[in-house]
Protein backbone atom coordinates (compact mmCIF):
# COMPACT_ATOMS: atom_id res chain seq x y z
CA UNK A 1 36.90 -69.18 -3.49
CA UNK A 2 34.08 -67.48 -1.34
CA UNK A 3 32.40 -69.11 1.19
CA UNK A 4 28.99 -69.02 1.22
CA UNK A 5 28.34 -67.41 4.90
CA UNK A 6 30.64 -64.68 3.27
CA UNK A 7 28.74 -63.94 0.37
CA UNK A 8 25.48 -63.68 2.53
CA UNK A 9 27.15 -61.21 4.62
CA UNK A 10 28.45 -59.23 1.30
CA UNK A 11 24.57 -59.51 0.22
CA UNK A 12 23.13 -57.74 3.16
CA UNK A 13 25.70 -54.94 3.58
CA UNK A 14 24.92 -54.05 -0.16
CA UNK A 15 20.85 -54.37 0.48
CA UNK A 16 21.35 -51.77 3.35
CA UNK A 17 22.99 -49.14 1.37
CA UNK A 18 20.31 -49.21 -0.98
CA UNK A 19 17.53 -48.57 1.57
CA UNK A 20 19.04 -45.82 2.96
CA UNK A 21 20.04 -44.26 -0.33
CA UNK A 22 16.06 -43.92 -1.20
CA UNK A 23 15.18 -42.54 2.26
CA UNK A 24 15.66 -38.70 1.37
CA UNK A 25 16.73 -36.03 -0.87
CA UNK A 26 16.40 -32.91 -2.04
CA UNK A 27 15.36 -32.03 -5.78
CA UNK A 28 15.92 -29.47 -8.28
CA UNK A 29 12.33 -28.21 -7.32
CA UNK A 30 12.97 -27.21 -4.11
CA UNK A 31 11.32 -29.95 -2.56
CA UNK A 32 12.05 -33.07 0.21
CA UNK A 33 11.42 -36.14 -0.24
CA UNK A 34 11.15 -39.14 2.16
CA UNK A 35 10.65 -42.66 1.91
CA UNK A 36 9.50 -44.05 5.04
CA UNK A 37 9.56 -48.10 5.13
CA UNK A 38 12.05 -49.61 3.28
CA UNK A 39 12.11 -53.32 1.43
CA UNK A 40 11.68 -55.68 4.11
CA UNK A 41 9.27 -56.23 6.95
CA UNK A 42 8.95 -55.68 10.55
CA UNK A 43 8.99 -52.70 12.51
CA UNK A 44 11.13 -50.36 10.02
CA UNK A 45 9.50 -52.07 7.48
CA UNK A 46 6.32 -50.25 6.52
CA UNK A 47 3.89 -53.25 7.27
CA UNK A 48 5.27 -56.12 5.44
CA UNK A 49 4.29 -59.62 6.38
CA UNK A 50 7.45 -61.63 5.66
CA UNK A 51 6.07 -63.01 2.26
CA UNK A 52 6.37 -59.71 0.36
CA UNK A 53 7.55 -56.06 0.23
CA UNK A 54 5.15 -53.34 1.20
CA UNK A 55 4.75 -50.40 -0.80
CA UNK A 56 6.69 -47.59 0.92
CA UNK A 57 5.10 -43.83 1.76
CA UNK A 58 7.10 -41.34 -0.28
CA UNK A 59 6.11 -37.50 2.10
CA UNK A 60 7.91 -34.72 -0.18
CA UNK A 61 7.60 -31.56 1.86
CA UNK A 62 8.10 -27.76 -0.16
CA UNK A 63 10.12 -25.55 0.69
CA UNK A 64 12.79 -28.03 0.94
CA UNK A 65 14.49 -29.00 4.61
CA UNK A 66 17.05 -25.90 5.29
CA UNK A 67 15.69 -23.72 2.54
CA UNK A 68 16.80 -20.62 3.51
CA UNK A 69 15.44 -16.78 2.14
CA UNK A 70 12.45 -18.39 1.61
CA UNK A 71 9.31 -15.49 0.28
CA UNK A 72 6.83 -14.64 2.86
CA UNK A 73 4.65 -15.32 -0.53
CA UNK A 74 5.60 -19.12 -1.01
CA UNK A 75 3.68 -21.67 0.04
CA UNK A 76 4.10 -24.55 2.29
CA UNK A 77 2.99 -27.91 0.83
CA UNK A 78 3.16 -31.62 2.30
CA UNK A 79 1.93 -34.23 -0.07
CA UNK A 80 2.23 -37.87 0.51
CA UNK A 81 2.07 -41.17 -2.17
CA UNK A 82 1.38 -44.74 -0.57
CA UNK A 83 -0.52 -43.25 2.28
CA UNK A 84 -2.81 -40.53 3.61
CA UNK A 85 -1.92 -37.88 6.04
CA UNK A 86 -3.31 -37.34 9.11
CA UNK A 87 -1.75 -34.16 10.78
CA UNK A 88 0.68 -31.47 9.46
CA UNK A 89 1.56 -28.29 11.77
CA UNK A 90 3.87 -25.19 10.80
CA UNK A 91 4.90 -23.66 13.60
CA UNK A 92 7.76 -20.56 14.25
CA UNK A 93 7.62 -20.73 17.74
CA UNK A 94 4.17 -20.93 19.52
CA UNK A 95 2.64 -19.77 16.09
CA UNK A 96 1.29 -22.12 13.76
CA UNK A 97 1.01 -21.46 9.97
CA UNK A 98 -2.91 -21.94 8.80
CA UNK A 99 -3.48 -24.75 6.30
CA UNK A 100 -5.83 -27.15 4.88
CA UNK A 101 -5.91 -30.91 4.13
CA UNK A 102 -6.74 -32.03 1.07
CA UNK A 103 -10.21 -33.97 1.08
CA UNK A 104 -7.74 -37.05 0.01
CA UNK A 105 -5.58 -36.97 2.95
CA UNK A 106 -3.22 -36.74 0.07
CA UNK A 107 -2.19 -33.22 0.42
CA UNK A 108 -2.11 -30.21 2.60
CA UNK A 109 -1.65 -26.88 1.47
CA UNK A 110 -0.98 -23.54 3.74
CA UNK A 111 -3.57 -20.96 3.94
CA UNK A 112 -1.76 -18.59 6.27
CA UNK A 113 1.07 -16.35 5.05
CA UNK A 114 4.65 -16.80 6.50
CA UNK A 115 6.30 -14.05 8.21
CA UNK A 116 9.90 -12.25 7.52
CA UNK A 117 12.62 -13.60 9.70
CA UNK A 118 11.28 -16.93 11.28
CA UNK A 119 12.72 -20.57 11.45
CA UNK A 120 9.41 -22.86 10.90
CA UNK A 121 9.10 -26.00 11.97
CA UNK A 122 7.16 -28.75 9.60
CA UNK A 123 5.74 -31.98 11.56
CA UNK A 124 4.17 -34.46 9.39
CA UNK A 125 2.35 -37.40 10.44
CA UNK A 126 1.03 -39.95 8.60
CA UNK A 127 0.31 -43.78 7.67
CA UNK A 128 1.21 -46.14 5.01
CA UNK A 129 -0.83 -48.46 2.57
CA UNK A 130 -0.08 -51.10 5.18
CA UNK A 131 -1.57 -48.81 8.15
CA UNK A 132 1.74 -48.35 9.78
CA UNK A 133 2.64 -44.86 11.18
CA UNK A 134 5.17 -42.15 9.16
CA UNK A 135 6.36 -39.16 10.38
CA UNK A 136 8.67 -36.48 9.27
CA UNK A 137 10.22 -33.11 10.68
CA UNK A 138 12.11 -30.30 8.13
CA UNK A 139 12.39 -26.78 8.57
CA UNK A 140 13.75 -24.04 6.51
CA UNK A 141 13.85 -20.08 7.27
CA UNK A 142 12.19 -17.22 5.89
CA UNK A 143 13.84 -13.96 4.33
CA UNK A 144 15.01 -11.55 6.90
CA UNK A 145 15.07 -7.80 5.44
CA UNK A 146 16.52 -5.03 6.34
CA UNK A 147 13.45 -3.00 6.50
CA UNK A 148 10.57 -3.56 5.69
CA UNK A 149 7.85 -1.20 4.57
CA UNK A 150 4.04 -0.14 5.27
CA UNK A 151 1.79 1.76 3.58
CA UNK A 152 -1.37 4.46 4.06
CA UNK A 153 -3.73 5.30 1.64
CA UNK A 154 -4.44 9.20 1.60
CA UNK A 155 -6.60 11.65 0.59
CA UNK A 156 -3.82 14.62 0.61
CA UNK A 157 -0.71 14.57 3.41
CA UNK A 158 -3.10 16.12 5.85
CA UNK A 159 -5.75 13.47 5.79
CA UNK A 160 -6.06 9.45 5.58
CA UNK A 161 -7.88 8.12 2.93
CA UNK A 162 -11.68 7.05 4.33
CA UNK A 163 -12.01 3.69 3.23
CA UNK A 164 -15.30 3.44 1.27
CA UNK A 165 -15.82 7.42 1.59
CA UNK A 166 -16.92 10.01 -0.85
CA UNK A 167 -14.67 12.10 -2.42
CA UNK A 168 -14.49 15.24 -5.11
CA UNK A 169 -13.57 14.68 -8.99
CA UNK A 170 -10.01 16.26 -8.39
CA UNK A 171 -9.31 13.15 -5.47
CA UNK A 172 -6.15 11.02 -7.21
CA UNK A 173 -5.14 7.69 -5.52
CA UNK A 174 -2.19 8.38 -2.93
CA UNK A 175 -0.29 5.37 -1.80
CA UNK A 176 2.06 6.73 1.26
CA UNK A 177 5.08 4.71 1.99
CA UNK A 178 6.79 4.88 5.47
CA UNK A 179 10.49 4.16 3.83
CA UNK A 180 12.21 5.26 0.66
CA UNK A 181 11.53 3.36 -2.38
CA UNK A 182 14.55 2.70 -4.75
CA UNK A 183 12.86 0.15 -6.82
CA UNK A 184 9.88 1.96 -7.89
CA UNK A 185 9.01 0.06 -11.23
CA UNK A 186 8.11 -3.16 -8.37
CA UNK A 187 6.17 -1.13 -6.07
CA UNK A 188 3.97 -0.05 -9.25
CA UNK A 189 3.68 -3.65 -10.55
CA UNK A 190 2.46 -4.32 -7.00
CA UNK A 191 -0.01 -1.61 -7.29
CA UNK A 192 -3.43 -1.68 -8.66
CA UNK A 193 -5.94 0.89 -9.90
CA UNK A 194 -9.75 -0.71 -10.47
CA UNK A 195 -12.41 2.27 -11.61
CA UNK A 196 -15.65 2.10 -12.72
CA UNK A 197 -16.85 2.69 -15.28
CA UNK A 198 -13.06 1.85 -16.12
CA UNK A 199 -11.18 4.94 -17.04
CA UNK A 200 -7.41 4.94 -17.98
CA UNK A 201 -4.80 5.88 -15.45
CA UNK A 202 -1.05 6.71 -14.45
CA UNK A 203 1.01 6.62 -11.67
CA UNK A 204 3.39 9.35 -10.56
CA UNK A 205 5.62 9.68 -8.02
CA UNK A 206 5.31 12.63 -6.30
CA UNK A 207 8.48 11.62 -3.57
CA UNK A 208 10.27 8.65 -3.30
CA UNK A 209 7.82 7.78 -0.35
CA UNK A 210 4.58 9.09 -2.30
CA UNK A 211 3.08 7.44 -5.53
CA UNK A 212 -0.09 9.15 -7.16
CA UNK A 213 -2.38 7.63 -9.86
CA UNK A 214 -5.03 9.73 -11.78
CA UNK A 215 -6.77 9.66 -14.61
CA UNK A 216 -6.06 12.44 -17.40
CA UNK A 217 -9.16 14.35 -17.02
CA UNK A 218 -11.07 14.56 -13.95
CA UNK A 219 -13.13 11.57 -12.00
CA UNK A 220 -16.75 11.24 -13.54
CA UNK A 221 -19.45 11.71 -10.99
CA UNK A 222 -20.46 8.36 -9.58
CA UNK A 223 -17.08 6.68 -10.31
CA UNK A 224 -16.32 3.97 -7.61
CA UNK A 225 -12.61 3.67 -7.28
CA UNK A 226 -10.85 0.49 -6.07
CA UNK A 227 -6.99 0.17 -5.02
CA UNK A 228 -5.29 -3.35 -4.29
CA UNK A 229 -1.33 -2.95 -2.80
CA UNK A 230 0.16 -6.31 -3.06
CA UNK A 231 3.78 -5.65 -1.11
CA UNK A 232 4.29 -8.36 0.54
CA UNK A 233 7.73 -10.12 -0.45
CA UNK A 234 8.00 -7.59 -3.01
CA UNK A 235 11.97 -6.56 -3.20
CA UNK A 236 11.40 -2.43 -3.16
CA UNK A 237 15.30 -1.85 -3.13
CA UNK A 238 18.17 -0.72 -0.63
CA UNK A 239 17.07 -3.92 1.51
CA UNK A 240 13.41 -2.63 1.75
CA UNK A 241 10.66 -5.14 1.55
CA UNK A 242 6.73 -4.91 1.26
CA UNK A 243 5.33 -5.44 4.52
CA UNK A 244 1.70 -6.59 3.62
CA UNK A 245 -1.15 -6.35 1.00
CA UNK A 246 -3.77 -3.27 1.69
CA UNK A 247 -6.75 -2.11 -0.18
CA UNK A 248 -9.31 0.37 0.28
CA UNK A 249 -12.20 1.97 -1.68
CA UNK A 250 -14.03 4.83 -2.53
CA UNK A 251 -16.89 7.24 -4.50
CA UNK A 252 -16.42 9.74 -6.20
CA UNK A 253 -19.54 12.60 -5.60
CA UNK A 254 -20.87 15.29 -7.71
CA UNK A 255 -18.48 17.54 -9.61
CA UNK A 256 -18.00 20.71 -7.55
CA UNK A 257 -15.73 22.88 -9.82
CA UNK A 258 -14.94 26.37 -7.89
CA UNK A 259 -12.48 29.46 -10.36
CA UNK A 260 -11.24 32.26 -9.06
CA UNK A 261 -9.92 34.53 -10.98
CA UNK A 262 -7.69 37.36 -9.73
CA UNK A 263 -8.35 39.60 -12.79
CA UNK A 264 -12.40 39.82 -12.42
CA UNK A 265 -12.13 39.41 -8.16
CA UNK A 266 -14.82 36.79 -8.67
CA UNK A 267 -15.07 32.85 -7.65
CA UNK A 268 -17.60 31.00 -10.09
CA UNK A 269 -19.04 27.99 -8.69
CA UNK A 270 -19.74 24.75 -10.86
CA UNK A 271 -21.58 21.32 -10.11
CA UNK A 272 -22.02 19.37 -12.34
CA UNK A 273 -21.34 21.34 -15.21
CA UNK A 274 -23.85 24.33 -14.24
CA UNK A 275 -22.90 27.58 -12.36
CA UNK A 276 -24.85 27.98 -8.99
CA UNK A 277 -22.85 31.04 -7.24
CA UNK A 278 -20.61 33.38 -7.84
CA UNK A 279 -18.92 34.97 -5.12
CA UNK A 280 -16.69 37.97 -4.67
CA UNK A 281 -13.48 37.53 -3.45
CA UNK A 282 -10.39 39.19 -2.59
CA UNK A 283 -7.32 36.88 -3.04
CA UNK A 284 -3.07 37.73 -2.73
CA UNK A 285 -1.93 41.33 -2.73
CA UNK A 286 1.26 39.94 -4.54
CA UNK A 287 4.80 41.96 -2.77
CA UNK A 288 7.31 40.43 -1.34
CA UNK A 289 8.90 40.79 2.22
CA UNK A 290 12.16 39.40 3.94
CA UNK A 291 11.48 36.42 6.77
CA UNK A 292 13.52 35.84 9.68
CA UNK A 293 15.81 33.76 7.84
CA UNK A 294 16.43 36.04 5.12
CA UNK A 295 13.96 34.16 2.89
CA UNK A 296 11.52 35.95 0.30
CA UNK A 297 8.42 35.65 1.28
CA UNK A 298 5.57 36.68 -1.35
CA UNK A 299 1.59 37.53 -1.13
CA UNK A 300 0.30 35.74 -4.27
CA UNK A 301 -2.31 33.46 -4.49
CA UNK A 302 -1.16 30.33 -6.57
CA UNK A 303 -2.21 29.79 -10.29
CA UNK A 304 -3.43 26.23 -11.02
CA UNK A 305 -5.85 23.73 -10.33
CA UNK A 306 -5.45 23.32 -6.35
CA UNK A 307 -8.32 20.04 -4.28
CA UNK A 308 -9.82 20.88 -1.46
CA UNK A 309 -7.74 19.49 1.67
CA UNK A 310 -9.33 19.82 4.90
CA UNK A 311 -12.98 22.09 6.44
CA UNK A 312 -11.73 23.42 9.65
CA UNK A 313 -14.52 25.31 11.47
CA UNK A 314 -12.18 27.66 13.87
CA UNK A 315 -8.37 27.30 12.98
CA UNK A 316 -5.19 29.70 13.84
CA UNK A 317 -3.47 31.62 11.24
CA UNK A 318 0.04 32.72 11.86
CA UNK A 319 2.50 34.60 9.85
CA UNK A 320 5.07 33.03 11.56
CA UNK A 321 4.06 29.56 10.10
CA UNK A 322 6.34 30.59 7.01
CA UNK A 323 8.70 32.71 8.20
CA UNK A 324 7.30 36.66 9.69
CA UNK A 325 7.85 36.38 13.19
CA UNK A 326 8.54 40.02 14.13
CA UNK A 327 5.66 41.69 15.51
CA UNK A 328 6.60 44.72 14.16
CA UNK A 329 6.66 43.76 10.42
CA UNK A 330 3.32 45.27 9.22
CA UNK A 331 2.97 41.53 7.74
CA UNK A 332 2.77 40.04 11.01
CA UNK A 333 -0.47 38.47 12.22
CA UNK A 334 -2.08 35.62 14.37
CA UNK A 335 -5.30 35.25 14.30
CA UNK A 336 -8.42 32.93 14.87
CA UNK A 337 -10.20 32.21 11.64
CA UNK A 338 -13.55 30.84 10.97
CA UNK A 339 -14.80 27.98 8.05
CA UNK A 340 -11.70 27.50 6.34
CA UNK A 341 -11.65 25.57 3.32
CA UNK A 342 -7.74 24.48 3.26
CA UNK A 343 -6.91 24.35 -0.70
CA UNK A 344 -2.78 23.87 -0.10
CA UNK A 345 0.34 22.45 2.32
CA UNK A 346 1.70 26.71 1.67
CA UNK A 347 -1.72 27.77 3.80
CA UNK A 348 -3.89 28.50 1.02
CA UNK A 349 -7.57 28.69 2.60
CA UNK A 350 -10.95 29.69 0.80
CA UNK A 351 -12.43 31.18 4.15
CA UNK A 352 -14.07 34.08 5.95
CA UNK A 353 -12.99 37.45 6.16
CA UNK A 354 -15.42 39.52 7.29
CA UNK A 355 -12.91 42.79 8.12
CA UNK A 356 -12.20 42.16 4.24
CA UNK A 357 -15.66 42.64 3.23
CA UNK A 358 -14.77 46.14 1.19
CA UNK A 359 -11.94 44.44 -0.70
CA UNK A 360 -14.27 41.93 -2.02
CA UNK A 361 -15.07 41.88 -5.67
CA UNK A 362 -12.90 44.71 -6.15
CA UNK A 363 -9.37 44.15 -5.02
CA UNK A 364 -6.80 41.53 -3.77
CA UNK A 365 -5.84 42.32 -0.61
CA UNK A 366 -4.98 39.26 1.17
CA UNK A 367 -1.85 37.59 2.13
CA UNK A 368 -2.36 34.51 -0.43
CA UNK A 369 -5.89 33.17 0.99
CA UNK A 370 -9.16 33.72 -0.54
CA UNK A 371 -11.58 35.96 1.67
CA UNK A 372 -14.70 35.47 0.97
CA UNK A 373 -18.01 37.07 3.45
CA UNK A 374 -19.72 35.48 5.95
CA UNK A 375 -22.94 33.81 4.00
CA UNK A 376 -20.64 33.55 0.55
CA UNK A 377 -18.29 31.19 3.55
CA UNK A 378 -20.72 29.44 5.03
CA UNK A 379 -22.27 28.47 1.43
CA UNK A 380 -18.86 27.58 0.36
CA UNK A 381 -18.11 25.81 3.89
CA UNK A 382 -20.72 23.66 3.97
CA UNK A 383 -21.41 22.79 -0.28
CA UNK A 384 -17.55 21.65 -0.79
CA UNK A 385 -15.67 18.99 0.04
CA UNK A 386 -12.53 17.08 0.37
CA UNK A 387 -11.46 16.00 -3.35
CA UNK A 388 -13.29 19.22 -4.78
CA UNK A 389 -11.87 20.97 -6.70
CA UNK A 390 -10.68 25.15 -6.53
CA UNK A 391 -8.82 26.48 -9.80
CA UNK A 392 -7.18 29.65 -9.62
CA UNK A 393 -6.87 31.65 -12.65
CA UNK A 394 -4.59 35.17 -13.56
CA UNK A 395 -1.76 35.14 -11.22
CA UNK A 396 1.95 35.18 -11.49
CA UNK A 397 2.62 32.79 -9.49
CA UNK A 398 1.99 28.73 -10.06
CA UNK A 399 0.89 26.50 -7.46
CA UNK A 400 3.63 23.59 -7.25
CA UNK A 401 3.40 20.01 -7.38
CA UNK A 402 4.35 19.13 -3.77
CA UNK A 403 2.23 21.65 -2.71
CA UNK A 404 -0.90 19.81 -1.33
CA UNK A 405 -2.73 18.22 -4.61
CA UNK A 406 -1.13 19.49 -7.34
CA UNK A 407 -1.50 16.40 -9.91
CA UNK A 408 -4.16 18.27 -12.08
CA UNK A 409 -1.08 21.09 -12.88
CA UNK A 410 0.91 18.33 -14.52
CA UNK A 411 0.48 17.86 -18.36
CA UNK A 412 -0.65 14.35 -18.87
CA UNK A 413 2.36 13.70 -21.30
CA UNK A 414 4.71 14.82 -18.35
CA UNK A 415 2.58 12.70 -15.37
């Protein structure tokens, strides 16, 4: 038979398993709990008075204590029942994580967003229904990539995007990315296109660092044109990651439509629908020649709808830029040129070309540019702009599309 100071001590022992059996855990949510108190009173007790058992604090902080991987996106949450809060920090080092208590005291959400690769830190304090203090400390660790990506919005690989700028109906939405992106289908779900008046749109990917959206006809004058990039925590393959969220905006102007056509040796210039110039040009004297690689170099102007890139005032023109570097080849030339209207990456330019006056209107003479004379230039120079749009018509030769802005040149079935 038992005695009875036995059986008290049996009592106890069992009493103190359960207490510490309810004092944390982990559940399937991927949060931790604590209870802080207990059953009994006195100074682990949670405020009890000896007659009765206070109500303990339960403090359930998400992500859970040693969560590891955790999304840059998720969000850090402390909430407390049978008690308010009174501070919470998030700190990775000497950086705290932004949040905001609840009104209640009951809860406290973050505001800030975690970075890639940190251990944080989450100190709770807090008091019971009784008014005694509770405190807790978890941690967990954020996803560590092995690269993680950025982004630029452009207006053509020459020329960042102006954020709330005005640009020419042929301007598509260019999304740069400064690492390869495997996982393509993601980066376009975290990729957003707002126009209006709303007007249906694809992307394309032009490289695996380059993604283009457009509509299937050209911008309508007055468009405005909104892009959201929402990367950040998105998985974009081969270890990459999405570094941040971007967005930028812009207008789109008044339709400025220039066609060339190599057959009649005349440009025809259109805004908004209506012709107000026509100009005489001379364009590519077609041939070929051998560079000094042993690369075929041709003299054609390239067929297709090409979008005005960059207005240089003065720039240098070189032969040697793609590939004639002897002096002697009667192809050879360096020279300064004046307002030139860059229309591709190859060194297409609508510019002047005053020693070509003869040629113009009458015959195509040029190595690949358009030469137009000085007034027909400055008119051009100084009426279009970036996003506008030059289409050249009648020669053998197709304008690619890698080749500066070549979206318009893709059948919409095939963008």
């Amino acid at each position: 038979m038992l005695s009875r100071r036995k059986m008290l001590t049996g009592g106890a022992g069992i009493a103190a398993a359960a207490a510490l059996a309810a004092c944390s855990g982990n559940d399937s949510s991927g949060k931790s709990t604590w209870t802080a108190g207990g059953s009994s009173a006195g100074p682990e007790g949670g405020g009890g008075d000896g007659g009765g058992a206070a109500t303990p604090a339960k403090l359930t902080i998400t992500p859970a204590a040693d969560s590891k991987d955790v999304a840059p996106t998720s969000p850090v949450t402390v909430a407390i029942e049978g008690g308010t809060l009174t501070s919470v920090t998030v700190a990775a080092g000497s950086k705290n994580l932004d949040g905001k208590l609840a009104d209640d005291k009951h809860n406290w959400t973050s505001t800030g967003t975690l970075s890639y690769g940190q251990t944080y830190t989450v100190t709770v304090s807090g008091t019971d229904a009784g008014g005694k203090d509770v405190s807790q400390t978890s941690s967990f660790t954020t996803l560590k990539p092995a690269s993680v990506a950025s982004i630029t919005f452009q207006a053509n690989p020459m020329l960042a995007l102006k954020n709330g700028g005005t640009y020419g109906v042929g301007q598509p939405v260019i999304v740069f990315f400064n690492k390869a992106v495997k996982n393509q289908d993601a980066a376009e779900q975290a990729m957003k296109v707002t126009a209006s008046p709303a007007v249906e749109g694809k992307w394309h990917w032009v490289s695996n660092q380059s993604a283009h959206w457009r509509p299937e006809k050209y911008w309508a004058k007055g468009t405005t044109v909104k892009v959201s990039v929402n990367l950040l925590g998105v998985d974009l393959g081969g270890g990459v990651y999405g570094g941040g969220n971007s967005s930028a905006n812009f207008s789109i102007g008044p339709a400025r439509i220039a066609i060339a056509d190599s057959n009649t040796h005349q440009m025809q210039c259109f805004i908004d629908g209506q012709m107000v110039k026509q100009i005489p040009i001379s364009m590519g004297k077609g041939g070929t020649t051998t560079g000094s690689k042993g690369e075929t170099i041709d003299f054609f102007t390239r067929s297709g709808v090409h979008v005005l890139m960059t207005k240089e005032p003065v720039t240098t023109m070189s032969s040697a830029s793609y590939g004639i570097t002897d002096k002697n080849n009667p192809n050879f030339y360096e020279e300064k040129i004046k307002l030139a209207c860059r229309i591709s990456l190859a060194g297409e330019y609508v510019h002047l070309a005053d020693w070509n006056i003869p040629s113009q209107g009458k015959a195509n003479t040029s190595h690949g540019c358009i030469n137009v004379a000085p007034a027909n230039a400055q008119w051009f120079y100084d009426t279009f702009d970036t996003g506008d749009v030059v289409e050249v018509r009648n020669t053998p030769k197709q304008l690619p599309l890698t080749d500066g802005i070549g979206d318009w040149n893709v059948p919409w079935g095939q963008w």
